[in-house]
N, C-alpha and C. Protein backbone atom coordinates (compact mmCIF):
# COMPACT_ATOMS: atom_id res chain seq x y z
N UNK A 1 37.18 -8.57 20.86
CA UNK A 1 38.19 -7.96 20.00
C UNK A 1 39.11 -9.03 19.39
N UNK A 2 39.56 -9.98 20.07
CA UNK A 2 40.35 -11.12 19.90
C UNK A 2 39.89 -12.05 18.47
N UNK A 3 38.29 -11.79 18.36
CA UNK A 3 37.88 -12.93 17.35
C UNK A 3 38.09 -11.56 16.04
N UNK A 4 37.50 -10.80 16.32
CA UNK A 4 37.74 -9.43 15.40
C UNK A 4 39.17 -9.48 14.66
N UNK A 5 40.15 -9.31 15.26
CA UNK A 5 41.43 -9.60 14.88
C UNK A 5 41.85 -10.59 14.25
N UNK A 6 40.88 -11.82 14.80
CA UNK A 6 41.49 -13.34 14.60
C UNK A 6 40.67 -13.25 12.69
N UNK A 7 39.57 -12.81 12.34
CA UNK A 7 38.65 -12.97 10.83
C UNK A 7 38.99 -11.50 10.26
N UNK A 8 39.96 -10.43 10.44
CA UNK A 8 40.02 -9.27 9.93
C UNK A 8 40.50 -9.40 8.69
N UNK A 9 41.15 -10.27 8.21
CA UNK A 9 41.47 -11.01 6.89
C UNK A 9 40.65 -11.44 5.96
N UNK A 10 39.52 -12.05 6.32
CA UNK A 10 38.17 -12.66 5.79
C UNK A 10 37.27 -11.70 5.92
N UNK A 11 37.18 -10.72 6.38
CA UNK A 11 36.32 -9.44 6.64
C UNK A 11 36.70 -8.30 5.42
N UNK A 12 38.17 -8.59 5.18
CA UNK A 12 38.59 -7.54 4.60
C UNK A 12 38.23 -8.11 3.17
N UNK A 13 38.48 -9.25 2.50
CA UNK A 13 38.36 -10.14 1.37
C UNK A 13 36.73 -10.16 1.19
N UNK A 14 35.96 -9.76 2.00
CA UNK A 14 34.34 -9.76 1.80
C UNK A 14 33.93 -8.24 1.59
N UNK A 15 34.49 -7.50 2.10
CA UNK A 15 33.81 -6.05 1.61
C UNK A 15 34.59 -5.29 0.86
N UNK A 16 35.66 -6.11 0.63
CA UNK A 16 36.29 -5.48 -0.98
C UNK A 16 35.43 -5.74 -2.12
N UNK A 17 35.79 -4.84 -2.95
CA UNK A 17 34.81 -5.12 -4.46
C UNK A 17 35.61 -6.73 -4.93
N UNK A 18 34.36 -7.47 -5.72
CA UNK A 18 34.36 -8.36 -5.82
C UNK A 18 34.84 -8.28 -7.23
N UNK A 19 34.75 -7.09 -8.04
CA UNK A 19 35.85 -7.30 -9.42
C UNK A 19 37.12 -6.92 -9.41
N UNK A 20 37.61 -6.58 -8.28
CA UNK A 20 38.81 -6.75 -7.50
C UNK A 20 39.45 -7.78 -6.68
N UNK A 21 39.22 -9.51 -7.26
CA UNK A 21 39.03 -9.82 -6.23
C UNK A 21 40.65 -10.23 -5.85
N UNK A 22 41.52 -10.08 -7.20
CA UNK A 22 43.00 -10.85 -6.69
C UNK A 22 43.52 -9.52 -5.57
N UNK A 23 43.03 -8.27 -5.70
CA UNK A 23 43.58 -7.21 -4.69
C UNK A 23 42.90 -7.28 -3.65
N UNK A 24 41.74 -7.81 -3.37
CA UNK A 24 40.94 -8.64 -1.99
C UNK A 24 41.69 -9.86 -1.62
N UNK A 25 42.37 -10.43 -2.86
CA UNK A 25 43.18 -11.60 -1.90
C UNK A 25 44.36 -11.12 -1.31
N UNK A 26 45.06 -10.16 -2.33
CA UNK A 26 46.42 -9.63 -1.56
C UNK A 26 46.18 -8.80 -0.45
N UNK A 27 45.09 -8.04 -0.19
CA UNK A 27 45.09 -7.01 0.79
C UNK A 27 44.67 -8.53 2.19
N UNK A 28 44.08 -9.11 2.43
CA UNK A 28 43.26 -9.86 2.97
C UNK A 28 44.99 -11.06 3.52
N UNK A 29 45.70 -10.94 2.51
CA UNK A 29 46.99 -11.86 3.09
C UNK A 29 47.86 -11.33 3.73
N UNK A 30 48.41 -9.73 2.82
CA UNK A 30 49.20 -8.76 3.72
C UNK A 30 48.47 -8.71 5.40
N UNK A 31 47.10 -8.20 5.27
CA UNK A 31 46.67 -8.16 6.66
C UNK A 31 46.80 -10.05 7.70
N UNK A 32 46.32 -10.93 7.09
CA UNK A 32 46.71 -11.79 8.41
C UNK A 32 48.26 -11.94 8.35
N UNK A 33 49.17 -11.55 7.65
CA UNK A 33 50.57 -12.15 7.93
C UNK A 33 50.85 -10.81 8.72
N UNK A 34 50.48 -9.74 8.54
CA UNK A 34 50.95 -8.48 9.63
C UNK A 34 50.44 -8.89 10.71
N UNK A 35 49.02 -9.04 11.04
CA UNK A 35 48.27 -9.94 12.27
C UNK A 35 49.27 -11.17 12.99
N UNK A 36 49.40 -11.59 11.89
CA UNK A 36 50.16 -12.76 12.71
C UNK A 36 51.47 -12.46 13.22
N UNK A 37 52.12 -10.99 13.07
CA UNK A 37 53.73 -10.29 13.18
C UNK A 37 53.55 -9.70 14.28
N UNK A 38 52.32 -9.12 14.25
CA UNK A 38 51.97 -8.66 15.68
C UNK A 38 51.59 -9.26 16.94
N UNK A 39 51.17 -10.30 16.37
CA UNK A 39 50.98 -11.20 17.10
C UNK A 39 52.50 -11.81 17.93
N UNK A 40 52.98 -12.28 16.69
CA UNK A 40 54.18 -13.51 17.86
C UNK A 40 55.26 -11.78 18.34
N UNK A 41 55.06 -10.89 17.75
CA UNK A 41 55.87 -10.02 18.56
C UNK A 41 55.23 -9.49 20.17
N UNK A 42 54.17 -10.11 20.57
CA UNK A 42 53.44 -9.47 21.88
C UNK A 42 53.50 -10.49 22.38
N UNK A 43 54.09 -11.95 21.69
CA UNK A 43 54.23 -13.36 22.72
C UNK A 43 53.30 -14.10 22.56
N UNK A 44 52.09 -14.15 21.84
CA UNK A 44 51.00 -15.00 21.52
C UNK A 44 51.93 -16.03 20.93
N UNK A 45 51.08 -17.52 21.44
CA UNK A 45 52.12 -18.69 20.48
C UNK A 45 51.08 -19.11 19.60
N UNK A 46 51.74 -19.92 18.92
CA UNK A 46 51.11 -20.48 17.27
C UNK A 46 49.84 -20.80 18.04
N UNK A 47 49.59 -21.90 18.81
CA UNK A 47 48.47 -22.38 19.19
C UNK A 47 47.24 -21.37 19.61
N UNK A 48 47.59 -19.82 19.36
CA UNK A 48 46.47 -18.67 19.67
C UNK A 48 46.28 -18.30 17.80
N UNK A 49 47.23 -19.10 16.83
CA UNK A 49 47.40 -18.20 15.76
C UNK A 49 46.84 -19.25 14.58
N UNK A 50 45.87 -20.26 15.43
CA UNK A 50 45.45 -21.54 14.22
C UNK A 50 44.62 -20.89 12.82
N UNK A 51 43.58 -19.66 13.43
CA UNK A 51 42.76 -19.12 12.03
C UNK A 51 44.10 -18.50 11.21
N UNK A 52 44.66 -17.49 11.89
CA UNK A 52 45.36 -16.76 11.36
C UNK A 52 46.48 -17.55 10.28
N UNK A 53 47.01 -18.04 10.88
CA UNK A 53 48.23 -19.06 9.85
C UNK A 53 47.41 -19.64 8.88
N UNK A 54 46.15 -20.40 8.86
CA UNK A 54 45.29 -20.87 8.06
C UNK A 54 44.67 -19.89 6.83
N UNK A 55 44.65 -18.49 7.36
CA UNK A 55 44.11 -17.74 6.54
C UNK A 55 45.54 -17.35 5.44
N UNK A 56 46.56 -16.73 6.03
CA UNK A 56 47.57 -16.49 5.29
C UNK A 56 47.88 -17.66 4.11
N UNK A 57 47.85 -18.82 4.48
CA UNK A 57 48.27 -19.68 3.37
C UNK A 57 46.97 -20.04 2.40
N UNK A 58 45.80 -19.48 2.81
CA UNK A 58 44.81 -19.54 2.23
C UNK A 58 44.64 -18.28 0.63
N UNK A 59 45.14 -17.11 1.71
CA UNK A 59 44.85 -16.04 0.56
C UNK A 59 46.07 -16.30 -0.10
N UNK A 60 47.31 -16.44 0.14
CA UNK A 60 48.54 -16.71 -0.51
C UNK A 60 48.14 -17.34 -2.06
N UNK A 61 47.50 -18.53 -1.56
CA UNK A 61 47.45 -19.36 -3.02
C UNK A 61 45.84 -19.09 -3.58
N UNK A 62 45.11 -18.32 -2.75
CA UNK A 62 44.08 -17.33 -3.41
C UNK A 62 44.58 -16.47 -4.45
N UNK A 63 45.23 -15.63 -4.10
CA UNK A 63 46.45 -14.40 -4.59
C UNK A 63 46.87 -14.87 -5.50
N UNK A 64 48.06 -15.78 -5.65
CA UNK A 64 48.14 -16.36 -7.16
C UNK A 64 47.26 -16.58 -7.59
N UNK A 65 46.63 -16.96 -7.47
CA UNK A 65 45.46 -17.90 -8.69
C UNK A 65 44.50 -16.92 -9.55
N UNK A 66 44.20 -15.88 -8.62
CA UNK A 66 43.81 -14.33 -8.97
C UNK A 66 44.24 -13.65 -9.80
N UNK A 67 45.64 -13.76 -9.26
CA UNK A 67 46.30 -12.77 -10.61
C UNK A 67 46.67 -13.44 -11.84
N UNK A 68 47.25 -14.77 -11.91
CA UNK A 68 47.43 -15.95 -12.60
C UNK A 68 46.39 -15.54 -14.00
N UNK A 69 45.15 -15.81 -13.54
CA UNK A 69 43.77 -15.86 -14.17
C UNK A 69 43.21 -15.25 -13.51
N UNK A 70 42.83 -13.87 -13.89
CA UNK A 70 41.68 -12.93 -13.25
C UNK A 70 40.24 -13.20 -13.42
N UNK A 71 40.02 -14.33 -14.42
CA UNK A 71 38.61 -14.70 -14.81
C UNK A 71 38.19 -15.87 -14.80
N UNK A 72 39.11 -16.57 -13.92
CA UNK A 72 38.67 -17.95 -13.18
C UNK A 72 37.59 -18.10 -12.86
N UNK A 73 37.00 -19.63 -12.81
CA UNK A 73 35.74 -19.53 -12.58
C UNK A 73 35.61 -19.51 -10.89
N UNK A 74 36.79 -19.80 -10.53
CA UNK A 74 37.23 -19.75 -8.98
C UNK A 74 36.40 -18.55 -8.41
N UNK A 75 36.48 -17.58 -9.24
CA UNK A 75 36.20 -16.20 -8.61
C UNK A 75 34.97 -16.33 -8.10
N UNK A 76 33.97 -16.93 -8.49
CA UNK A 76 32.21 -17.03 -8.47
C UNK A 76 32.40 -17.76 -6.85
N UNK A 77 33.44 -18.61 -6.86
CA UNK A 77 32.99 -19.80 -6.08
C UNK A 77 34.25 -19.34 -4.57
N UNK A 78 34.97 -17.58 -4.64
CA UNK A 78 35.69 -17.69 -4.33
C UNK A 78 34.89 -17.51 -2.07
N UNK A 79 34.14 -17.02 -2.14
CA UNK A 79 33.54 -16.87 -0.98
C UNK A 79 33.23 -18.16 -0.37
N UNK A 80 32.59 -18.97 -0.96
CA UNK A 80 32.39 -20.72 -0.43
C UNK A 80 33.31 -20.92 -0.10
N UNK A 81 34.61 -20.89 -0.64
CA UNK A 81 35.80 -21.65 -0.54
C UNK A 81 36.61 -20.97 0.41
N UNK A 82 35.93 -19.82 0.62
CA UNK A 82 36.33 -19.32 1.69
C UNK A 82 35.98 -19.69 3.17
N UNK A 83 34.82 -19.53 3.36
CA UNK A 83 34.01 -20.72 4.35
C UNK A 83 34.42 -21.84 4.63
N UNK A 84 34.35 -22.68 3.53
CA UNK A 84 34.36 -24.05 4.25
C UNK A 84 36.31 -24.34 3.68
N UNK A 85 37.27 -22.80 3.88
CA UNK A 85 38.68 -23.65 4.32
C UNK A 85 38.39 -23.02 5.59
N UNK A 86 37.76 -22.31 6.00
CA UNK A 86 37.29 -21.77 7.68
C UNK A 86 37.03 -22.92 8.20
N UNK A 87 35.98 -23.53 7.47
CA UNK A 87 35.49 -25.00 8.27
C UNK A 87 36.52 -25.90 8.39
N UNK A 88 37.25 -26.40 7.41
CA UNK A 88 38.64 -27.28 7.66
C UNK A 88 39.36 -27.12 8.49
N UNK A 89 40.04 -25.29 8.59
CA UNK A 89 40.86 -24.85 9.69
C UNK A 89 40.55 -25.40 11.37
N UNK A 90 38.83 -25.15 11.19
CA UNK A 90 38.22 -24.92 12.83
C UNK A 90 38.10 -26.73 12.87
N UNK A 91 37.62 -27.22 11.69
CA UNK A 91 37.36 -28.81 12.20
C UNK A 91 38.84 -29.71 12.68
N UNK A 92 39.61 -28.99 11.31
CA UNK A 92 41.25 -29.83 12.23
C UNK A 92 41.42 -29.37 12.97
N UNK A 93 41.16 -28.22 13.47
CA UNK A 93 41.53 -28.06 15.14
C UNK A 93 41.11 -28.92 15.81
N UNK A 94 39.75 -28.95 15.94
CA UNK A 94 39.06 -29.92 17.08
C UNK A 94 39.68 -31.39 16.66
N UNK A 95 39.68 -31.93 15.55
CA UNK A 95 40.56 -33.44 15.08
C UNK A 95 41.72 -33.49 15.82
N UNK A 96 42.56 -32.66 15.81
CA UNK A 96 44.13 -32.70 16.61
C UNK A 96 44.11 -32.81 17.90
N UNK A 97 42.94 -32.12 18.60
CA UNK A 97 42.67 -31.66 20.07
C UNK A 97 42.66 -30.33 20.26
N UNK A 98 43.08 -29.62 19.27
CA UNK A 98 43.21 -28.21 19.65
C UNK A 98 42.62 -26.78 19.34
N UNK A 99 41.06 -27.24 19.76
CA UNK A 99 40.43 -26.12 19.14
C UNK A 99 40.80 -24.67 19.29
N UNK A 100 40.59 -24.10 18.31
CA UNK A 100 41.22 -22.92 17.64
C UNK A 100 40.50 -21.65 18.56
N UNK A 101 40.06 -22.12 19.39
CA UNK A 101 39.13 -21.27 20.32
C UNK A 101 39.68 -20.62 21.59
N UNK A 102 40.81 -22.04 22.04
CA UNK A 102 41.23 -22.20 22.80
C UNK A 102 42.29 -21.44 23.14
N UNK A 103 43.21 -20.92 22.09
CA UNK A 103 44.06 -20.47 22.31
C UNK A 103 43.53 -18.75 22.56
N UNK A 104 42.70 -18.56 21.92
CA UNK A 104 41.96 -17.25 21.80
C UNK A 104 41.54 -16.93 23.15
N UNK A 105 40.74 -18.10 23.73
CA UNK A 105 40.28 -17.75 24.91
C UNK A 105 41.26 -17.77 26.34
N UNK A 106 42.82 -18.01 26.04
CA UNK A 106 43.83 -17.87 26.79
C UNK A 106 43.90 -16.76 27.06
N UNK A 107 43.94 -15.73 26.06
CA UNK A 107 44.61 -14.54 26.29
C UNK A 107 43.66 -13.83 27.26
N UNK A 108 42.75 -14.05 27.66
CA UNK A 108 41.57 -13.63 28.46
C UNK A 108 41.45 -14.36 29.89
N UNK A 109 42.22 -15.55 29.56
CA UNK A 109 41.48 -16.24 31.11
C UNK A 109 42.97 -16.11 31.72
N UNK A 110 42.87 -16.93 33.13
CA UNK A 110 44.32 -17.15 34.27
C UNK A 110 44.29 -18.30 33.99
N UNK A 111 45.99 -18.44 33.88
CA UNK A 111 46.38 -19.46 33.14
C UNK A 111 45.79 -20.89 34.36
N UNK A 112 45.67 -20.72 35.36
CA UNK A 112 45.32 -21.89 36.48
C UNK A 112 43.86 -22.62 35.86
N UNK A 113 43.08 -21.67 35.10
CA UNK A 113 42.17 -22.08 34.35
C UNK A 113 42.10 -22.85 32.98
N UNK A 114 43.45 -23.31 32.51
CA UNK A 114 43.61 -23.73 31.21
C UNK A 114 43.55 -24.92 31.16
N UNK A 115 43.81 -25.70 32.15
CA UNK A 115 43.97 -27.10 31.86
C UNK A 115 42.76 -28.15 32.55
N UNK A 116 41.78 -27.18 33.17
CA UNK A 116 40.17 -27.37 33.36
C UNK A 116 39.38 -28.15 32.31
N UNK A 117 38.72 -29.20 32.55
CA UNK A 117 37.96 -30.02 32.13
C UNK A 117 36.80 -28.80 31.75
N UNK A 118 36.05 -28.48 32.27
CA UNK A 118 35.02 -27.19 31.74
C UNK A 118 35.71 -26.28 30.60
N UNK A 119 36.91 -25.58 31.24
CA UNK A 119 37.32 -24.83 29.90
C UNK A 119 37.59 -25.60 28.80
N UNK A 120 38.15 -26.67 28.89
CA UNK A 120 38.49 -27.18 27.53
C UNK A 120 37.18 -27.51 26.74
N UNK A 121 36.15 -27.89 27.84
CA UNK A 121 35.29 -28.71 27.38
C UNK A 121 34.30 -27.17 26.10
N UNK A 122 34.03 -26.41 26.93
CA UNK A 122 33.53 -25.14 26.57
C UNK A 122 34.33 -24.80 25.11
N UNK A 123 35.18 -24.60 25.49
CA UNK A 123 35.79 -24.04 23.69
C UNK A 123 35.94 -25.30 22.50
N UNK A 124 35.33 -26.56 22.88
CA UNK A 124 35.52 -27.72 22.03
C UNK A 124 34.24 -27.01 21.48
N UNK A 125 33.17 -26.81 21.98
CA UNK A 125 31.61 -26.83 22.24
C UNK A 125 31.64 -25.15 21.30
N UNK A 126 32.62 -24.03 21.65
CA UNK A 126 32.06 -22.93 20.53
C UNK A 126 33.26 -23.00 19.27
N UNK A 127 34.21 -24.04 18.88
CA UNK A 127 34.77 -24.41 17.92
C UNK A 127 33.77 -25.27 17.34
N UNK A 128 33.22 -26.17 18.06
CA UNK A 128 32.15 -27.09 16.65
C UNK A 128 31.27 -26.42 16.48
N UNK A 129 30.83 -25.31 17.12
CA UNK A 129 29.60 -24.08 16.61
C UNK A 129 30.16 -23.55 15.67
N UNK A 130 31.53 -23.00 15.44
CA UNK A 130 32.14 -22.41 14.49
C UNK A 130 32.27 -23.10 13.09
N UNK A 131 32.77 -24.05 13.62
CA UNK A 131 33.23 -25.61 12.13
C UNK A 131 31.57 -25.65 11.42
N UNK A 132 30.57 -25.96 12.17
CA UNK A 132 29.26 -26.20 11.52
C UNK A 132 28.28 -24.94 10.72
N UNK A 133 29.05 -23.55 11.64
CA UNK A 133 28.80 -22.79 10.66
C UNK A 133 29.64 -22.30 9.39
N UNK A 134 30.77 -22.34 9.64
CA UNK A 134 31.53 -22.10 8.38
C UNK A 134 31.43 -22.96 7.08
N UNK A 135 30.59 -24.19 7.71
CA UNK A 135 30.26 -25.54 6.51
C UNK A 135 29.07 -24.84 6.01
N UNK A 136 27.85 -24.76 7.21
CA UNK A 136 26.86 -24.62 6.45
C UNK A 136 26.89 -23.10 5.44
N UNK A 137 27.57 -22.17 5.87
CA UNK A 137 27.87 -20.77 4.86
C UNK A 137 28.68 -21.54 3.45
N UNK A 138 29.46 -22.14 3.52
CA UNK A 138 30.38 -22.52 2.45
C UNK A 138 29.15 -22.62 1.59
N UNK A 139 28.27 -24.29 2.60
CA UNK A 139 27.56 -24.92 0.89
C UNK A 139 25.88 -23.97 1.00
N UNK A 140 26.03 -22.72 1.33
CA UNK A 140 25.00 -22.17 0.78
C UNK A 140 25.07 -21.08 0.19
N UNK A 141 26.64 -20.83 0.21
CA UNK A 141 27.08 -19.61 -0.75
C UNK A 141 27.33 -20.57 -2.12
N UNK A 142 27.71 -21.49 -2.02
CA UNK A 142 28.20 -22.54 -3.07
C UNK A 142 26.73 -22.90 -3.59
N UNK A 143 25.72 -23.02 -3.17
CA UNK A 143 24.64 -22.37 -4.22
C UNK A 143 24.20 -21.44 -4.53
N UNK A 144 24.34 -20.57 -3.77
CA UNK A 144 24.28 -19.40 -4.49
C UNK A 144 25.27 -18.69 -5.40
N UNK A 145 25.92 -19.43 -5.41
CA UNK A 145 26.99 -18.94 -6.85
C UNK A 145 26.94 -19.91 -7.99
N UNK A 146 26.50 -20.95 -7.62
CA UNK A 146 25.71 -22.00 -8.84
C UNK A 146 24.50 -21.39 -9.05
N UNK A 147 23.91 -20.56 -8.86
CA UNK A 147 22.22 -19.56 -9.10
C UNK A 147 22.80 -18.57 -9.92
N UNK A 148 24.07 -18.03 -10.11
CA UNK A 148 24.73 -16.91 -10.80
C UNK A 148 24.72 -15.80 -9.82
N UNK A 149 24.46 -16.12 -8.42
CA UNK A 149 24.58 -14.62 -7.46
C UNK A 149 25.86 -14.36 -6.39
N UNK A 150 26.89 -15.31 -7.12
CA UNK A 150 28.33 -14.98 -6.08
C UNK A 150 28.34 -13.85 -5.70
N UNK A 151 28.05 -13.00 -6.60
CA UNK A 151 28.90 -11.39 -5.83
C UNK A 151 27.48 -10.41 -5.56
N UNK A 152 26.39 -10.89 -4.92
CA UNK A 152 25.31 -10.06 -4.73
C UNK A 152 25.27 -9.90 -3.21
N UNK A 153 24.07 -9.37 -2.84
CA UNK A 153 23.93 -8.56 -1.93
C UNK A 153 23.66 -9.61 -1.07
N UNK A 154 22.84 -10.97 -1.57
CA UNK A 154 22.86 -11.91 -0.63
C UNK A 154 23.68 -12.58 -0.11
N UNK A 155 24.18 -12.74 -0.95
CA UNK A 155 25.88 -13.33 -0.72
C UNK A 155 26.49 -13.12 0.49
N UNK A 156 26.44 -11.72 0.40
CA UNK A 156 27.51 -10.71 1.16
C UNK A 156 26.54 -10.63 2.79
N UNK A 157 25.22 -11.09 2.70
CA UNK A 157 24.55 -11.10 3.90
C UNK A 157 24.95 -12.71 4.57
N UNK A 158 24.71 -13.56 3.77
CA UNK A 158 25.00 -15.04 4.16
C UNK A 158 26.41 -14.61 4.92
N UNK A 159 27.25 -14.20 3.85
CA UNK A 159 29.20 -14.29 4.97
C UNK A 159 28.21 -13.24 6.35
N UNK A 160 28.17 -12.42 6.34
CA UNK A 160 28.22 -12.01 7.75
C UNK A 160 27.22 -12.84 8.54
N UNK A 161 26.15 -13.00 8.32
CA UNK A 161 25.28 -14.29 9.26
C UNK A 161 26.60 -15.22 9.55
N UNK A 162 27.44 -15.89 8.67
CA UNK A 162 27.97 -17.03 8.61
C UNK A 162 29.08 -16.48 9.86
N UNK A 163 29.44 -14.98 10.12
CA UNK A 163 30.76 -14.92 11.38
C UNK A 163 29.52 -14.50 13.03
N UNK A 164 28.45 -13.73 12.28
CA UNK A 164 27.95 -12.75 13.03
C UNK A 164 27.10 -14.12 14.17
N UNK A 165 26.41 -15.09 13.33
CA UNK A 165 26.02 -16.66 14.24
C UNK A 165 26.67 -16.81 15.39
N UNK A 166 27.70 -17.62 15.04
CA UNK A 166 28.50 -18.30 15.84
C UNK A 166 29.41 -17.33 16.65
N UNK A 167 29.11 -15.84 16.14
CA UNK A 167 29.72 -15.32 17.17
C UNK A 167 29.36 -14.91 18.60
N UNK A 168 27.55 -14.56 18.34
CA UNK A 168 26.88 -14.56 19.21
C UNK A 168 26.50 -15.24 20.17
N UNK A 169 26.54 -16.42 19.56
CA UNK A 169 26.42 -18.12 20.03
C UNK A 169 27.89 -17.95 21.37
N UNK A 170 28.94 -17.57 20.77
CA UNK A 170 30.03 -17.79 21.66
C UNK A 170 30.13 -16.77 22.78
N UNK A 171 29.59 -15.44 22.10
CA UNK A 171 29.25 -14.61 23.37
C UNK A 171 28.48 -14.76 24.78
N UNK A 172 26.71 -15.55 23.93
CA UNK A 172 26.16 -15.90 25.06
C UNK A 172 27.06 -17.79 25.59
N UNK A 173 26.84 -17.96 25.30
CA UNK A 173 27.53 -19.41 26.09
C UNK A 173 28.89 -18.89 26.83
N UNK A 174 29.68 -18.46 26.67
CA UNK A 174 30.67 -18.30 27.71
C UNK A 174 29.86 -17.45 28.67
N UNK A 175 28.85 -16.20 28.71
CA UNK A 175 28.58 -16.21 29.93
C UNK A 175 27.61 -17.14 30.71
N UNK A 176 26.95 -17.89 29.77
CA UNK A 176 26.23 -19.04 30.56
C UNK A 176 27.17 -19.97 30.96
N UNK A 177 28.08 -20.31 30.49
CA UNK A 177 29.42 -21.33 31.49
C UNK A 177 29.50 -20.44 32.60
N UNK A 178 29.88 -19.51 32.67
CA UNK A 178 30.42 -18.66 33.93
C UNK A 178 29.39 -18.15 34.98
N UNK A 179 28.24 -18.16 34.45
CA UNK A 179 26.95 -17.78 35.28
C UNK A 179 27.02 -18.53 36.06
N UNK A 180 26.72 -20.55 35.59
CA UNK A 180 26.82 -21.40 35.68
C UNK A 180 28.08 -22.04 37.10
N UNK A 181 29.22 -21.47 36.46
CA UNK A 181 30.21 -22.06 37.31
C UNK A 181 30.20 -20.94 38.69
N UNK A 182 29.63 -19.72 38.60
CA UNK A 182 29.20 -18.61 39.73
C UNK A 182 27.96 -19.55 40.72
N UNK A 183 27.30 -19.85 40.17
CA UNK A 183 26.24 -20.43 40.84
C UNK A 183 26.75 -22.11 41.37
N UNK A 184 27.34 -21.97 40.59
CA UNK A 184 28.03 -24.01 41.56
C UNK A 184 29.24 -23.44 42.53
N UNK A 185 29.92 -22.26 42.37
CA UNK A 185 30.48 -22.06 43.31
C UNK A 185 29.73 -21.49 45.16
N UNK A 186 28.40 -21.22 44.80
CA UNK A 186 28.43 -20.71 45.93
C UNK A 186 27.97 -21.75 46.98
């Protein structure tokens, strides 16, 4: 549910109509800055809120640029650029030390578990799964909108492969860490 919440912004900006797209950027910003209100009001700190803050200032100056010029050529290319500022967000995380995973996967674990060489090591490991897919979706939507098919049906299959991957990826690997750390415990 946590990652659900964390891309409901980028979810919402993908299955809006695409000749709508400056009201896909505004609806898509209203939602992570409410996300993110709800957030620090339940006590989550910034360091659980790295996509989220990333997304808001993303659609923000999406949003202008949309309404600015509704017939930008931006618009074709606006899904890539969506991706790979996903990829920037998730790669400066891991650059700083602080993969964006990490904070996510707080709200779930005991805190005696946070400062674990395995946990950290684990969410470095499904943040660069994340960073490498949000690159490789960027530059293959970014040809496919150099083909003239930004707003087609393939398109719209690539973004969900591009969350639906790495999400699965993160599902099974955390229970193979934990299988893992079950079986070295006994």
């Amino acid at each position: 549910m946590s990652y659900l919440r964390t891309f409901l912004p980028w979810i919402i900006f993908a299955v809006l109509p695409s000749g709508s797209w400056q009201w896909a950027a505004l609806a898509a910003l209203v939602v992570a800055v409410a996300v993110i209100a709800q957030q620090v009001r339940t006590g989550t700190g910034f360091d659980a809120l790295i996509i989220e803050l990333g997304s808001a200032v993303f659609f923000a100056a999406l949003a202008v640029m949309a309404f600015a010029d509704p017939h930008s050529a931006v618009h074709d290319y606006s899904a890539a650029l969506s991706s790979g500022t996903l990829a920037v967000i998730a790669g400066g995380s891991l650059a700083i030390g602080k993969p964006f995973t990490l904070g996510i996967a707080k709200r779930t674990t005991p805190r005696e578990v946070w400062e674990l060489k395995p946990f950290i090591r684990t969410n470095v490991v499904i943040t660069a799964v994340w960073t490498v897919a949000f690159a490789l979706t960027a530059l293959v939507l970014a040809v496919v909108a150099h083909a003239g098919n930004a707003h087609s049906t393939s398109a719209t299959l690539i973004q969900i492969a591009g969350f639906a991957a790495p999400m699965i990826f993160t599902v099974r690997y955390v229970a193979h860490v934990q299988a893992k750390a079950a079986e070295t415990a006994r």
